[in-house]
Protein backbone atom coordinates (compact mmCIF):
# COMPACT_ATOMS: atom_id res chain seq x y z
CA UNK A 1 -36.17 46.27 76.54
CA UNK A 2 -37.71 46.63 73.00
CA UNK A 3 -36.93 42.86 72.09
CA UNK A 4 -38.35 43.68 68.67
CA UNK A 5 -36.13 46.78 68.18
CA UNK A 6 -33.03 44.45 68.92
CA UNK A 7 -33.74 41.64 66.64
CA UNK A 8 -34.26 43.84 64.14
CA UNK A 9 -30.62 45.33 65.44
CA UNK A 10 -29.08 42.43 64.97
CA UNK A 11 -30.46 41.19 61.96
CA UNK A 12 -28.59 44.31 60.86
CA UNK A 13 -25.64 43.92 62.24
CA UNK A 14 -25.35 40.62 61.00
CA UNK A 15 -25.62 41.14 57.64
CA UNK A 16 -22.58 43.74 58.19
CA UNK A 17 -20.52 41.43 60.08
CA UNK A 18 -21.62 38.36 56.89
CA UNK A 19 -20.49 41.25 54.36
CA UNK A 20 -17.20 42.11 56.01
CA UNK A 21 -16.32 38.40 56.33
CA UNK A 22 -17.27 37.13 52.81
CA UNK A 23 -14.20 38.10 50.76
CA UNK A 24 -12.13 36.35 53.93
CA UNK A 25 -14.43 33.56 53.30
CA UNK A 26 -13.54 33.16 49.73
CA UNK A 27 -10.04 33.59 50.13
CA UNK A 28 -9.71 30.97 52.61
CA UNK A 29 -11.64 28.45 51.14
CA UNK A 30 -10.31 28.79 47.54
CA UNK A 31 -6.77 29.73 48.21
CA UNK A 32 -6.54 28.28 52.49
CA UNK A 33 -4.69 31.39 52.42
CA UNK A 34 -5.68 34.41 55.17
CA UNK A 35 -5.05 38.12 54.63
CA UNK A 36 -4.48 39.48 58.24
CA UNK A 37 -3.95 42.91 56.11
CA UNK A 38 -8.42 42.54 55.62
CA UNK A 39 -9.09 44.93 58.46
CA UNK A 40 -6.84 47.78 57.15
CA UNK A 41 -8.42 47.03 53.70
CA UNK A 42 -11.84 47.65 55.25
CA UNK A 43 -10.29 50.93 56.61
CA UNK A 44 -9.16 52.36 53.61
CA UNK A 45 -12.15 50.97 51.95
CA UNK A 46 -14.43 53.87 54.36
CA UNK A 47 -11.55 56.38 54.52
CA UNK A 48 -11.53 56.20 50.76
CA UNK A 49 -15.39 56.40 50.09
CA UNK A 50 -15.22 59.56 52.59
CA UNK A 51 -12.51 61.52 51.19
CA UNK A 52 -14.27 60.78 47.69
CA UNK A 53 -17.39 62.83 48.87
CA UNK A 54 -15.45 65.36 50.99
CA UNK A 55 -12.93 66.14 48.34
CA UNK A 56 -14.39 65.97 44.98
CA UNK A 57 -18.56 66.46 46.14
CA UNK A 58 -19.53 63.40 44.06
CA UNK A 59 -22.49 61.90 45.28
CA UNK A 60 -22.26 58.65 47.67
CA UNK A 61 -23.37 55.83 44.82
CA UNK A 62 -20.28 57.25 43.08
CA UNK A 63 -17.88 57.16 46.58
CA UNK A 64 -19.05 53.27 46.89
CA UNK A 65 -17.74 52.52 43.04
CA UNK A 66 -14.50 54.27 43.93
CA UNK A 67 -13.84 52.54 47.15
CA UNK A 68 -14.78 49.28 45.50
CA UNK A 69 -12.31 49.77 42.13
CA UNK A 70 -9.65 50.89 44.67
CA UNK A 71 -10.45 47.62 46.98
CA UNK A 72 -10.16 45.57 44.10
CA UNK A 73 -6.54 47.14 42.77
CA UNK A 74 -5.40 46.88 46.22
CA UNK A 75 -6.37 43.27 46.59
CA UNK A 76 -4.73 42.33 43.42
CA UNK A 77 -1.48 44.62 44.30
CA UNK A 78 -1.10 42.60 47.50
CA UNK A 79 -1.84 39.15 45.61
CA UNK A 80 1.07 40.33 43.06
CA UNK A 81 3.92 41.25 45.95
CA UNK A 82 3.33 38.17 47.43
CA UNK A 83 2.89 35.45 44.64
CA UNK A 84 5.32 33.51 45.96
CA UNK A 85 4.16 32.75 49.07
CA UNK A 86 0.76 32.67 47.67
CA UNK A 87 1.62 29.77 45.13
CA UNK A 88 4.00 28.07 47.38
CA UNK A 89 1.36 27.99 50.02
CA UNK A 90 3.09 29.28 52.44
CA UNK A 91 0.58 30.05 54.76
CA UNK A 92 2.86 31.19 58.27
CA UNK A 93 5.20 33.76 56.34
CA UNK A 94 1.82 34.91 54.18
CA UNK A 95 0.26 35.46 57.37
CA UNK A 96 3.18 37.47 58.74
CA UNK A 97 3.70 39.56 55.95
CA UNK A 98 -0.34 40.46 55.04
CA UNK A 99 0.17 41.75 58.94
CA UNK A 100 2.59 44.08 58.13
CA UNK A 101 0.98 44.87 55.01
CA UNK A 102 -2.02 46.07 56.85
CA UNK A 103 0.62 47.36 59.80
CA UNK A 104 1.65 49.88 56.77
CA UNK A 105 -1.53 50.78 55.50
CA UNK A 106 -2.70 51.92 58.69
CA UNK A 107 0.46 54.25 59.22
CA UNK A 108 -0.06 55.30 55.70
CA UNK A 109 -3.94 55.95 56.09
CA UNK A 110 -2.51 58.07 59.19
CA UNK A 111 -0.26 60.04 56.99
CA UNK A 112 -3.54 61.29 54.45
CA UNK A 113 -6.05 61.48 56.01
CA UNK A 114 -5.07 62.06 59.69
CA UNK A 115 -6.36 61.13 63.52
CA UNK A 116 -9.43 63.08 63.20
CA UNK A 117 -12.65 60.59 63.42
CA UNK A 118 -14.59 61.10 60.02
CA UNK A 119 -17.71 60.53 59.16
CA UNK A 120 -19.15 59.07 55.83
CA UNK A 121 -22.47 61.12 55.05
CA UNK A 122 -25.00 58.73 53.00
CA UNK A 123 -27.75 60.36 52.32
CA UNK A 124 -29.79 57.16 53.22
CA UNK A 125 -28.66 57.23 56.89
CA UNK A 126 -30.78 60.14 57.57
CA UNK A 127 -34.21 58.45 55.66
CA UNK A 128 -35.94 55.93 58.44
CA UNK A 129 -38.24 54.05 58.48
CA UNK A 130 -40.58 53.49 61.18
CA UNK A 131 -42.97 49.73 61.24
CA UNK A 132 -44.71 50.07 64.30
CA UNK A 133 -42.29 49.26 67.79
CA UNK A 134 -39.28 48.97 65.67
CA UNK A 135 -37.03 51.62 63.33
CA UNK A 136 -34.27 51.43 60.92
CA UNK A 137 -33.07 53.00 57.76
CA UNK A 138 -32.50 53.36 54.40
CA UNK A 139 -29.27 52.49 55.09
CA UNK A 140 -29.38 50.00 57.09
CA UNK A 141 -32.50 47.82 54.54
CA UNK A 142 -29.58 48.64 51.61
CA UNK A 143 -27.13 47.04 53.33
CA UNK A 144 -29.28 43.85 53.87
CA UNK A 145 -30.40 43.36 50.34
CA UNK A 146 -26.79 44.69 49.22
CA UNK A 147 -25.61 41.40 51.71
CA UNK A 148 -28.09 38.85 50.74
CA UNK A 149 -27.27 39.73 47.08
CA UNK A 150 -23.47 39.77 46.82
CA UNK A 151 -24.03 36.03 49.05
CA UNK A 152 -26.46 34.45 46.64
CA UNK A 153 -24.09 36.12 43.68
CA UNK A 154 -21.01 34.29 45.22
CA UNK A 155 -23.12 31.17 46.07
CA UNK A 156 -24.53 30.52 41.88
CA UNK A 157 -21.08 31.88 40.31
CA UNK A 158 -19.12 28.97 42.13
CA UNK A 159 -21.47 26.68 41.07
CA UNK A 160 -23.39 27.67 38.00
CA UNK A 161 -20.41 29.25 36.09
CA UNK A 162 -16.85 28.40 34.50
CA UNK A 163 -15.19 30.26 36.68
CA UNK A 164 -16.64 29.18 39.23
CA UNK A 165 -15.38 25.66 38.57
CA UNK A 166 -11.74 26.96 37.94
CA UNK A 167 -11.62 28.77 41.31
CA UNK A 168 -13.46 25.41 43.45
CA UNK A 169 -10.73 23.10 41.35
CA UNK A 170 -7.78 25.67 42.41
CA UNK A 171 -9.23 24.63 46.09
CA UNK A 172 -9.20 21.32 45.69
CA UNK A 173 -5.52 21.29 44.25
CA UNK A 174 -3.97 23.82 43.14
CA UNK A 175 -0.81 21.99 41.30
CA UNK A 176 -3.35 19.19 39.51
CA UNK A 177 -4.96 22.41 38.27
CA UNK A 178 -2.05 24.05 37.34
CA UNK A 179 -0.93 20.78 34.97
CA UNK A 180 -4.41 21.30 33.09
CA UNK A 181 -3.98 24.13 31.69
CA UNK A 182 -4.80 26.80 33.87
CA UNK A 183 -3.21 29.87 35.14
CA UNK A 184 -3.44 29.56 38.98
CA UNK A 185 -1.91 32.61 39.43
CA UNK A 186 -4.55 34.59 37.81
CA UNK A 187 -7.05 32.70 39.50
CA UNK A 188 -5.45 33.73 42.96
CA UNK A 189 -5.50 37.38 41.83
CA UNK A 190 -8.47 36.99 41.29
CA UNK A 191 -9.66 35.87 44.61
CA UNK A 192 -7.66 38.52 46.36
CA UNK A 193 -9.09 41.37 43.86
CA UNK A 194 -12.45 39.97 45.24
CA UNK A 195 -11.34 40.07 48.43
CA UNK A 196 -10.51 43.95 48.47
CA UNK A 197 -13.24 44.79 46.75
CA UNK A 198 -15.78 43.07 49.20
CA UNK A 199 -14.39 44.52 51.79
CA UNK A 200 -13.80 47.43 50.67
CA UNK A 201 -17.94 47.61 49.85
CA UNK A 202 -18.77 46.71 52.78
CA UNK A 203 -16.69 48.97 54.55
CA UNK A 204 -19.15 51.77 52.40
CA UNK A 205 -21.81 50.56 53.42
CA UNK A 206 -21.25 50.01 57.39
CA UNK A 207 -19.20 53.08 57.75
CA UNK A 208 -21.88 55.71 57.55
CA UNK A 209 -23.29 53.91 60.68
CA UNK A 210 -20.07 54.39 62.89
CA UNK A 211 -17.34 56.84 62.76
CA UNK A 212 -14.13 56.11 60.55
CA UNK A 213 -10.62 55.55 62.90
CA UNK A 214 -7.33 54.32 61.49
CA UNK A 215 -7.55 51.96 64.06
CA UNK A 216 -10.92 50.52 63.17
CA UNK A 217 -8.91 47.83 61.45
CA UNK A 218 -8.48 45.90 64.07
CA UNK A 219 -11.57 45.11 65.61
CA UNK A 220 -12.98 44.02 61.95
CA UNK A 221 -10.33 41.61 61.86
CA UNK A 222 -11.06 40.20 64.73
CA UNK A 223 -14.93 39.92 64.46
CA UNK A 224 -14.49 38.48 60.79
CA UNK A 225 -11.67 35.76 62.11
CA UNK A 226 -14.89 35.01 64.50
CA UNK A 227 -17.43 34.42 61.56
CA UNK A 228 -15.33 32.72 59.65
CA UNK A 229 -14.41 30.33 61.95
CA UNK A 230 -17.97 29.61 63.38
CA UNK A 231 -19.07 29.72 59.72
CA UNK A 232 -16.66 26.21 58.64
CA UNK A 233 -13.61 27.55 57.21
CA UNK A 234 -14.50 28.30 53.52
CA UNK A 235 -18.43 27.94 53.87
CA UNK A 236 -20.18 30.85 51.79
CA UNK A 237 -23.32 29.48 53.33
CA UNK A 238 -21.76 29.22 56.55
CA UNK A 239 -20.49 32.80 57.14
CA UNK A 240 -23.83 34.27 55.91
CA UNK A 241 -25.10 32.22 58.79
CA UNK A 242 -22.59 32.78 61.06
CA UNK A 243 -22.51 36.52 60.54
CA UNK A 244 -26.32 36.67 60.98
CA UNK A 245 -26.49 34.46 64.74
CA UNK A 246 -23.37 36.92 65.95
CA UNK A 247 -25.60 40.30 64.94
CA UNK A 248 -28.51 38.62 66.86
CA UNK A 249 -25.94 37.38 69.60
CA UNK A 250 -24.59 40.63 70.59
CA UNK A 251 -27.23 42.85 70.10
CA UNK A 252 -29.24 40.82 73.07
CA UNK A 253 -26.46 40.38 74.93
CA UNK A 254 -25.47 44.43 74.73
CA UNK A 255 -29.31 45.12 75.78
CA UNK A 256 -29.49 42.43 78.36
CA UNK A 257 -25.94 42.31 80.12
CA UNK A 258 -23.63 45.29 79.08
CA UNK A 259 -22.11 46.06 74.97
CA UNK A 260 -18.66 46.37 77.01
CA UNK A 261 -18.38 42.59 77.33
CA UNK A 262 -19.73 41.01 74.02
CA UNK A 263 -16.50 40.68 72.36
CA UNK A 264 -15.53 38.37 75.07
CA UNK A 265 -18.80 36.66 75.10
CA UNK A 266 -18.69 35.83 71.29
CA UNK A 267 -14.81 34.56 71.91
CA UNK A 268 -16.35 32.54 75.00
CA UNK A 269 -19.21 31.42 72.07
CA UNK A 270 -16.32 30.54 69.65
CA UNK A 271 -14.39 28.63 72.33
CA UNK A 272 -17.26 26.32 73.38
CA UNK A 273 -18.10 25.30 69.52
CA UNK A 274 -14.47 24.19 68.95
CA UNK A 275 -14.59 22.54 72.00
CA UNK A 276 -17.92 21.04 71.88
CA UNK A 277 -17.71 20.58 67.68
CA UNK A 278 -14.20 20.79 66.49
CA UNK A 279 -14.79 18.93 63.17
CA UNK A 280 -17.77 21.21 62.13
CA UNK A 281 -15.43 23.77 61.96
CA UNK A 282 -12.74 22.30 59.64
CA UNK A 283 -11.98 23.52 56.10
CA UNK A 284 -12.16 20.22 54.63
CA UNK A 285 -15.12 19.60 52.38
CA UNK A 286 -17.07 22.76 53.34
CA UNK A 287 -16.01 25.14 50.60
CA UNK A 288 -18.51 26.85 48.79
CA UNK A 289 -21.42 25.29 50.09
């Protein structure tokens, strides 16, 4: 085994799992809402990017800005149809309905654009670049430095900026906020319009690695409800972290034991740090740090 070739594997893979998870991230901490609709979102976020080069020829920058504006309208769509539940803080029917929201989006993603595997061509995944033992690409080095830039982006606008202050008071309570002055709801949009659009980017930037399913949804979800949890429930820091030890995690254990069972050995990771440190991984206190 080329252990060099794997870290470097990882360290990639990581950065895609911390990108995928960081609009979750935000909207948990800020809003201790979740969006089980964000794996869909991620789907139509690639499907979109793909049918935007297949369709019109534009070049792939251009398919990444259209996935990302449609991410972002999506996000805030879904934040409008359920403001209710999203004010109220109702976080059992939100989670319910953001499941069938994503249930829908699937069958609708069926309906345009079909069963038929697609893949996103980047230019960038066919550039490599070779450092001795190890390999990766273009692609793969942009979507580190895209990772590690939307992170530290996130990390200063919470705490260098206005808005940043508005969206970390809106966490800390939402109806004492409210009273001052600001519009809560807006703020929430906002979050979800993130959200979508993260996702949505990072679903650009991953796809042309991997082909692009309908049902690719899913298994996002679930490796994003992983980071996030193992990050601290709201931690920006955290899931960059997070994100980063599960790409290093599975890529070893798919070279060493078998890539059939590392979903179940990153559950059976999961598992033993709730058990073992159940108050590391609360919500409480760790947002935006």
């Amino acid at each position: 085994m080329n252990v060099a070739q794997q870290l470097v594997n990882g360290v990639i893979i990581g950065h895609a799992y911390a990108l995928v998870a960081v609009g979750w991230t935000l909207l948990l901490g800020a809003a201790r809402l979740v969006n089980f609709g964000h794996g869909q979102m991620y789907m139509i976020g690639a499907f979109v990017a793909w049918w935007v080069m297949a369709a019109t020829g534009l070049p792939y920058p251009a398919a990444v800005l259209a996935a990302v504006m449609l991410g972002a309208v999506l996000g805030a769509v879904m934040q409008r149809l359920f403001l209710r539940l999203t004010l109220s803080q109702d976080l059992v029917s939100l989670m319910i309905v953001t499941l069938g929201f994503g249930q829908a989006l699937e069958g609708a993603a069926g309906l345009a654009f079909g069963p038929k595997p697609q893949t996103l061509a980047s230019p960038f995944q066919e550039m490599s670049v070779h450092l001795g033992p190890v390999w990766f690409t273009v692609q793969d080095a942009i979507l580190v430095g895209a990772t590690i830039l939307v992170f530290a982006v996130l990390y200063l606008a919470l705490h260098r900026s206005w808005l940043g202050a508005a969206v970390r008071m809106v966490a800390e309570d939402p109806r004492l906020t409210a009273l001052g002055g600001l519009r809560v709801s807006r703020i929430y949009m906002g979050i979800f319009a993130f959200e979508g659009a993260a996702v949505a980017f990072a679903a650009a930037l991953v796809a042309p690695r991997t082909p692009i399913l309908t049902s690719m949804g899913f298994d996002q979800v679930v490796m994003t409800f992983v980071v996030v949890v193992l990050g601290g429930i709201g931690s920006v820091l955290g899931s960059y972290v997070a994100g980063l030890g599960i790409g290093l995690f599975t890529a070893l254990f798919g070279a060493l034991v078998s890539p059939a069972y590392t979903t179940a050995a990153v559950f059976a990771l999961l598992i033993a740090a709730m058990v073992l440190r159940p108050g590391a991984l609360s919500a409480s206190g760790s947002f935006a740090r």
